[in-house]
Protein backbone atom coordinates (compact mmCIF):
# COMPACT_ATOMS: atom_id res chain seq x y z
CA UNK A 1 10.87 -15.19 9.48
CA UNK A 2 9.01 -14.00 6.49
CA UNK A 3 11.87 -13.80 3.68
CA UNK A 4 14.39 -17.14 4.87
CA UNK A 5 15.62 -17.21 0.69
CA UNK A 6 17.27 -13.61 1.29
CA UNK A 7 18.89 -14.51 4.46
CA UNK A 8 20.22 -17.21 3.04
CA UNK A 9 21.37 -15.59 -0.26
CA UNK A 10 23.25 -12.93 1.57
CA UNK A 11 24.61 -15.61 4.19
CA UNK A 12 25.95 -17.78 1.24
CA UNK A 13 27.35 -14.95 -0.66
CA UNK A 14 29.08 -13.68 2.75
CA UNK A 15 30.93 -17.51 2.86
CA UNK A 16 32.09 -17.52 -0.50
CA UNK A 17 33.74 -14.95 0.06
CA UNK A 18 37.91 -15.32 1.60
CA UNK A 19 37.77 -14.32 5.02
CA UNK A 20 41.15 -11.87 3.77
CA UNK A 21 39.46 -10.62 0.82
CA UNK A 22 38.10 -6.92 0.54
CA UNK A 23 34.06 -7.36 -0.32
CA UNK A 24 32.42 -4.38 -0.86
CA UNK A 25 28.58 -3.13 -0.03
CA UNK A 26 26.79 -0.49 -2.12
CA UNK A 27 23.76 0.95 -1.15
CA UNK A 28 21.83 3.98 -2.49
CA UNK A 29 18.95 5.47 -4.44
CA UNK A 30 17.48 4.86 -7.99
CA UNK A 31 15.35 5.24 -10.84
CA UNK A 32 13.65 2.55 -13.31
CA UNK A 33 12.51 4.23 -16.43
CA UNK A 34 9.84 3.64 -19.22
CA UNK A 35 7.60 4.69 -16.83
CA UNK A 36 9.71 6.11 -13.65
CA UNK A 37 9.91 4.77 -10.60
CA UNK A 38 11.94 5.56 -8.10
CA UNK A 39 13.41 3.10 -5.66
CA UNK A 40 16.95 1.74 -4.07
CA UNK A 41 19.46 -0.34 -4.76
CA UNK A 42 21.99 -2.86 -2.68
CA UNK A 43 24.74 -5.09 -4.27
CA UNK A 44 27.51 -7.05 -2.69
CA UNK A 45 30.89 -6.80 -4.57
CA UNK A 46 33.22 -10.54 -4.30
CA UNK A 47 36.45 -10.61 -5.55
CA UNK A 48 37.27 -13.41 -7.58
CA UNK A 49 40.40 -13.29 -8.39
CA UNK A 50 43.89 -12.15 -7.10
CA UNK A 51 45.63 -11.87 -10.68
CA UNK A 52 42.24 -9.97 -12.04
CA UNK A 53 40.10 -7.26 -11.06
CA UNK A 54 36.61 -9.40 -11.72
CA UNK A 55 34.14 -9.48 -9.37
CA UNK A 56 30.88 -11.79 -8.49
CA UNK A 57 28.07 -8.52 -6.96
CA UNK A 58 24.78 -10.02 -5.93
CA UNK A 59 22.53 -6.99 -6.01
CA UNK A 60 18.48 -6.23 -4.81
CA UNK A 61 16.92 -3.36 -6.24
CA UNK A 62 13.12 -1.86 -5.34
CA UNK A 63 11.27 -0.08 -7.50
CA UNK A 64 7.61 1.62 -6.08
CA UNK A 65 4.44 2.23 -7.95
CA UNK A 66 3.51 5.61 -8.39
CA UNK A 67 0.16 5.85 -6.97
CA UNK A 68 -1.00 8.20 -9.59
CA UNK A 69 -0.90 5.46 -12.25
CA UNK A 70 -1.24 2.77 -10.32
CA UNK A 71 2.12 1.05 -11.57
CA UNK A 72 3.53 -2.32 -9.95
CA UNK A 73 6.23 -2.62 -7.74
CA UNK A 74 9.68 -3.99 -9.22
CA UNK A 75 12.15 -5.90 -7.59
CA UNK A 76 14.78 -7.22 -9.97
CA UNK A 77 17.23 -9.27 -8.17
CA UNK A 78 20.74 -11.65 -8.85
CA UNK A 79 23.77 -10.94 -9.84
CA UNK A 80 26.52 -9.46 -11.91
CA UNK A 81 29.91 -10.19 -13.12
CA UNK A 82 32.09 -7.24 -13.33
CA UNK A 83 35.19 -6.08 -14.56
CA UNK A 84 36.73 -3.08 -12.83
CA UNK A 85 39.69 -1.09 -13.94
CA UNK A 86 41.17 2.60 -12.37
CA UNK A 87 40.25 5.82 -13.84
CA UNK A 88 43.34 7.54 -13.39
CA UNK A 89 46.55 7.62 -10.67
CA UNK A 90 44.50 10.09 -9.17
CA UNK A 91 41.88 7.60 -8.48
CA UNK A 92 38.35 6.56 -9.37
CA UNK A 93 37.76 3.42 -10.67
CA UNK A 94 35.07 2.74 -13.81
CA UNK A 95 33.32 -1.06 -13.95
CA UNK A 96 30.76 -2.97 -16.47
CA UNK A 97 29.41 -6.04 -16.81
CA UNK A 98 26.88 -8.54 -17.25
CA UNK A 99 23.73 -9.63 -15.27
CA UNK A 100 21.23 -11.99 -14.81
CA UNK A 101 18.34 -12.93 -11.96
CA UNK A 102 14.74 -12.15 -12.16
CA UNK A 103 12.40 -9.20 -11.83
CA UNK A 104 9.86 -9.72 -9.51
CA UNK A 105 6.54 -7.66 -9.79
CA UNK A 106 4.15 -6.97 -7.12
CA UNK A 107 0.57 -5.80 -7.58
CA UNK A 108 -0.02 -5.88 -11.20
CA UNK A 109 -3.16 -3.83 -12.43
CA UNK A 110 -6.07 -4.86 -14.11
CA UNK A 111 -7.15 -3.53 -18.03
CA UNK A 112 -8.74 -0.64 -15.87
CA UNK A 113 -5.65 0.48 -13.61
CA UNK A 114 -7.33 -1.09 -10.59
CA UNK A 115 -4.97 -3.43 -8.47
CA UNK A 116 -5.41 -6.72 -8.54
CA UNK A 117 -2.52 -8.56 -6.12
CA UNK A 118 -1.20 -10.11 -9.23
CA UNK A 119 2.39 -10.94 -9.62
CA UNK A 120 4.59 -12.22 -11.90
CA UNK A 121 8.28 -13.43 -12.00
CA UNK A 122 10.58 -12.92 -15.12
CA UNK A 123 14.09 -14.09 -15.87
CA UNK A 124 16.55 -11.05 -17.28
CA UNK A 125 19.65 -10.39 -18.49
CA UNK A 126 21.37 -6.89 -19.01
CA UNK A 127 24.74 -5.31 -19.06
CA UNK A 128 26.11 -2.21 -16.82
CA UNK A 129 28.42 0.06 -15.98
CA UNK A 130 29.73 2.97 -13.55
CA UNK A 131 32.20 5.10 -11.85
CA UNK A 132 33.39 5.26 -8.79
CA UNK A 133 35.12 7.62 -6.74
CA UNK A 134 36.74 6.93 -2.99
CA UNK A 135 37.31 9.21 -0.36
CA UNK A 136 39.47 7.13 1.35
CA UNK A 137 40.79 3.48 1.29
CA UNK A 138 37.53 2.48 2.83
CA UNK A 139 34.30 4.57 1.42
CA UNK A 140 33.45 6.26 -1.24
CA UNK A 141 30.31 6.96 -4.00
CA UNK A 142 29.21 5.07 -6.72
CA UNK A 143 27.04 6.12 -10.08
CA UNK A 144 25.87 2.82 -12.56
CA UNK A 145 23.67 2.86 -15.39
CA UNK A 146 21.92 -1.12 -16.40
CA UNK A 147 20.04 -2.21 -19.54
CA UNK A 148 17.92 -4.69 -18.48
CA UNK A 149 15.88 -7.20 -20.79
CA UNK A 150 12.93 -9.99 -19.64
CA UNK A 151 14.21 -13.00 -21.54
CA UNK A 152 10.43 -14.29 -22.68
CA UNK A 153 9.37 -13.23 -25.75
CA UNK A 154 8.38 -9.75 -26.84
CA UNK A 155 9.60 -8.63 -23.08
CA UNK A 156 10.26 -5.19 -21.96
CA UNK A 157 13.85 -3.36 -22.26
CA UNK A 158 13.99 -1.46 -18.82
CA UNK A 159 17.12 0.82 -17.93
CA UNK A 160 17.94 1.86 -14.50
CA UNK A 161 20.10 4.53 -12.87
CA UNK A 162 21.99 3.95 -9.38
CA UNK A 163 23.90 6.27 -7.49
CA UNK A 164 25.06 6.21 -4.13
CA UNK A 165 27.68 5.31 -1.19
CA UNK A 166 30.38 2.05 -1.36
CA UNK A 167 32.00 0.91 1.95
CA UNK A 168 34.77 -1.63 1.76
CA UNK A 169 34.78 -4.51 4.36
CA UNK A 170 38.01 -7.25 5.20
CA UNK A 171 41.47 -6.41 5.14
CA UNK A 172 43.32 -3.80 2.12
């Protein structure tokens, strides 16, 4: 198996969660600005409370290098604590929150632009927030905007855009 610490992540976060509780997957398409890059995005929403509408979302993103500028490949990863509240009693929901994990990058150029197989990890922290809109009680779309920041010193602000589709799992 070439990537056991993902497994596992998703395993563990799939146990913490109440076999009755409603967790929700989002998966769809992105962008990473300052330069662009376009990539994906999944996140796994946990309730964590019954009184309160917070939730625990472990989330992978991938970012690709454009091959015209040689740019490395981004992969921040970990998780976010939301807050989620409805739109309107016509439905929607709009979320934010706070984040932390690291961003991973693969293939790091040289001076020159040449690759070099370098990578680096970072720690980050960032805030977010989105919409969301459901067709029914069990899928729907999502849009998200996140303001990321590498917590070393004199590290990059990156900000990333998210949209696409949210499927509830467990009982309603």
């Amino acid at each position: 198996m070439k990537h056991p610490f993902w497994i596992g992540l998703l395993c563990l976060a799939l146990a913490a969660a109440p076999a009755a509780a409603q967790v929700e997957v989002k998966a769809g398409g992105g962008v990473l600005t300052d330069p662009s890059r376009l990539g994906g995005h999944v996140s796994l929403e946990i309730p964590l409370s019954d009184d309160y509408p917070t939730y625990l979302a472990p989330f992978f993103e991938y970012y690709v290098q454009d091959d015209a500028k040689l740019l490395p490949k981004m992969m921040p990863v970990g998780a976010s604590l939301l807050y989620k509240a409805l739109m309107s009693s016509y439905g929607g929901m709009v979320y934010f929150g706070v984040l932390g994990g690291l961003l991973m990058s693969r293939d790091i150029p040289d001076p020159f632009g040449a690759p070099t197989g370098v990578s680096s990890n970072d720690a980050l922290i960032g805030v977010g927030g989105g919409g969301q809109f459901g067709f029914n009680d069990r899928f729907g779309v999502f849009g998200q905007i996140r303001w990321f920041r590498l917590v070393e010193t004199g590290g990059d602000n990156n900000i990333s855009f998210q949209a696409g589709l949210a499927l509830k799992l467990g009982e309603l």
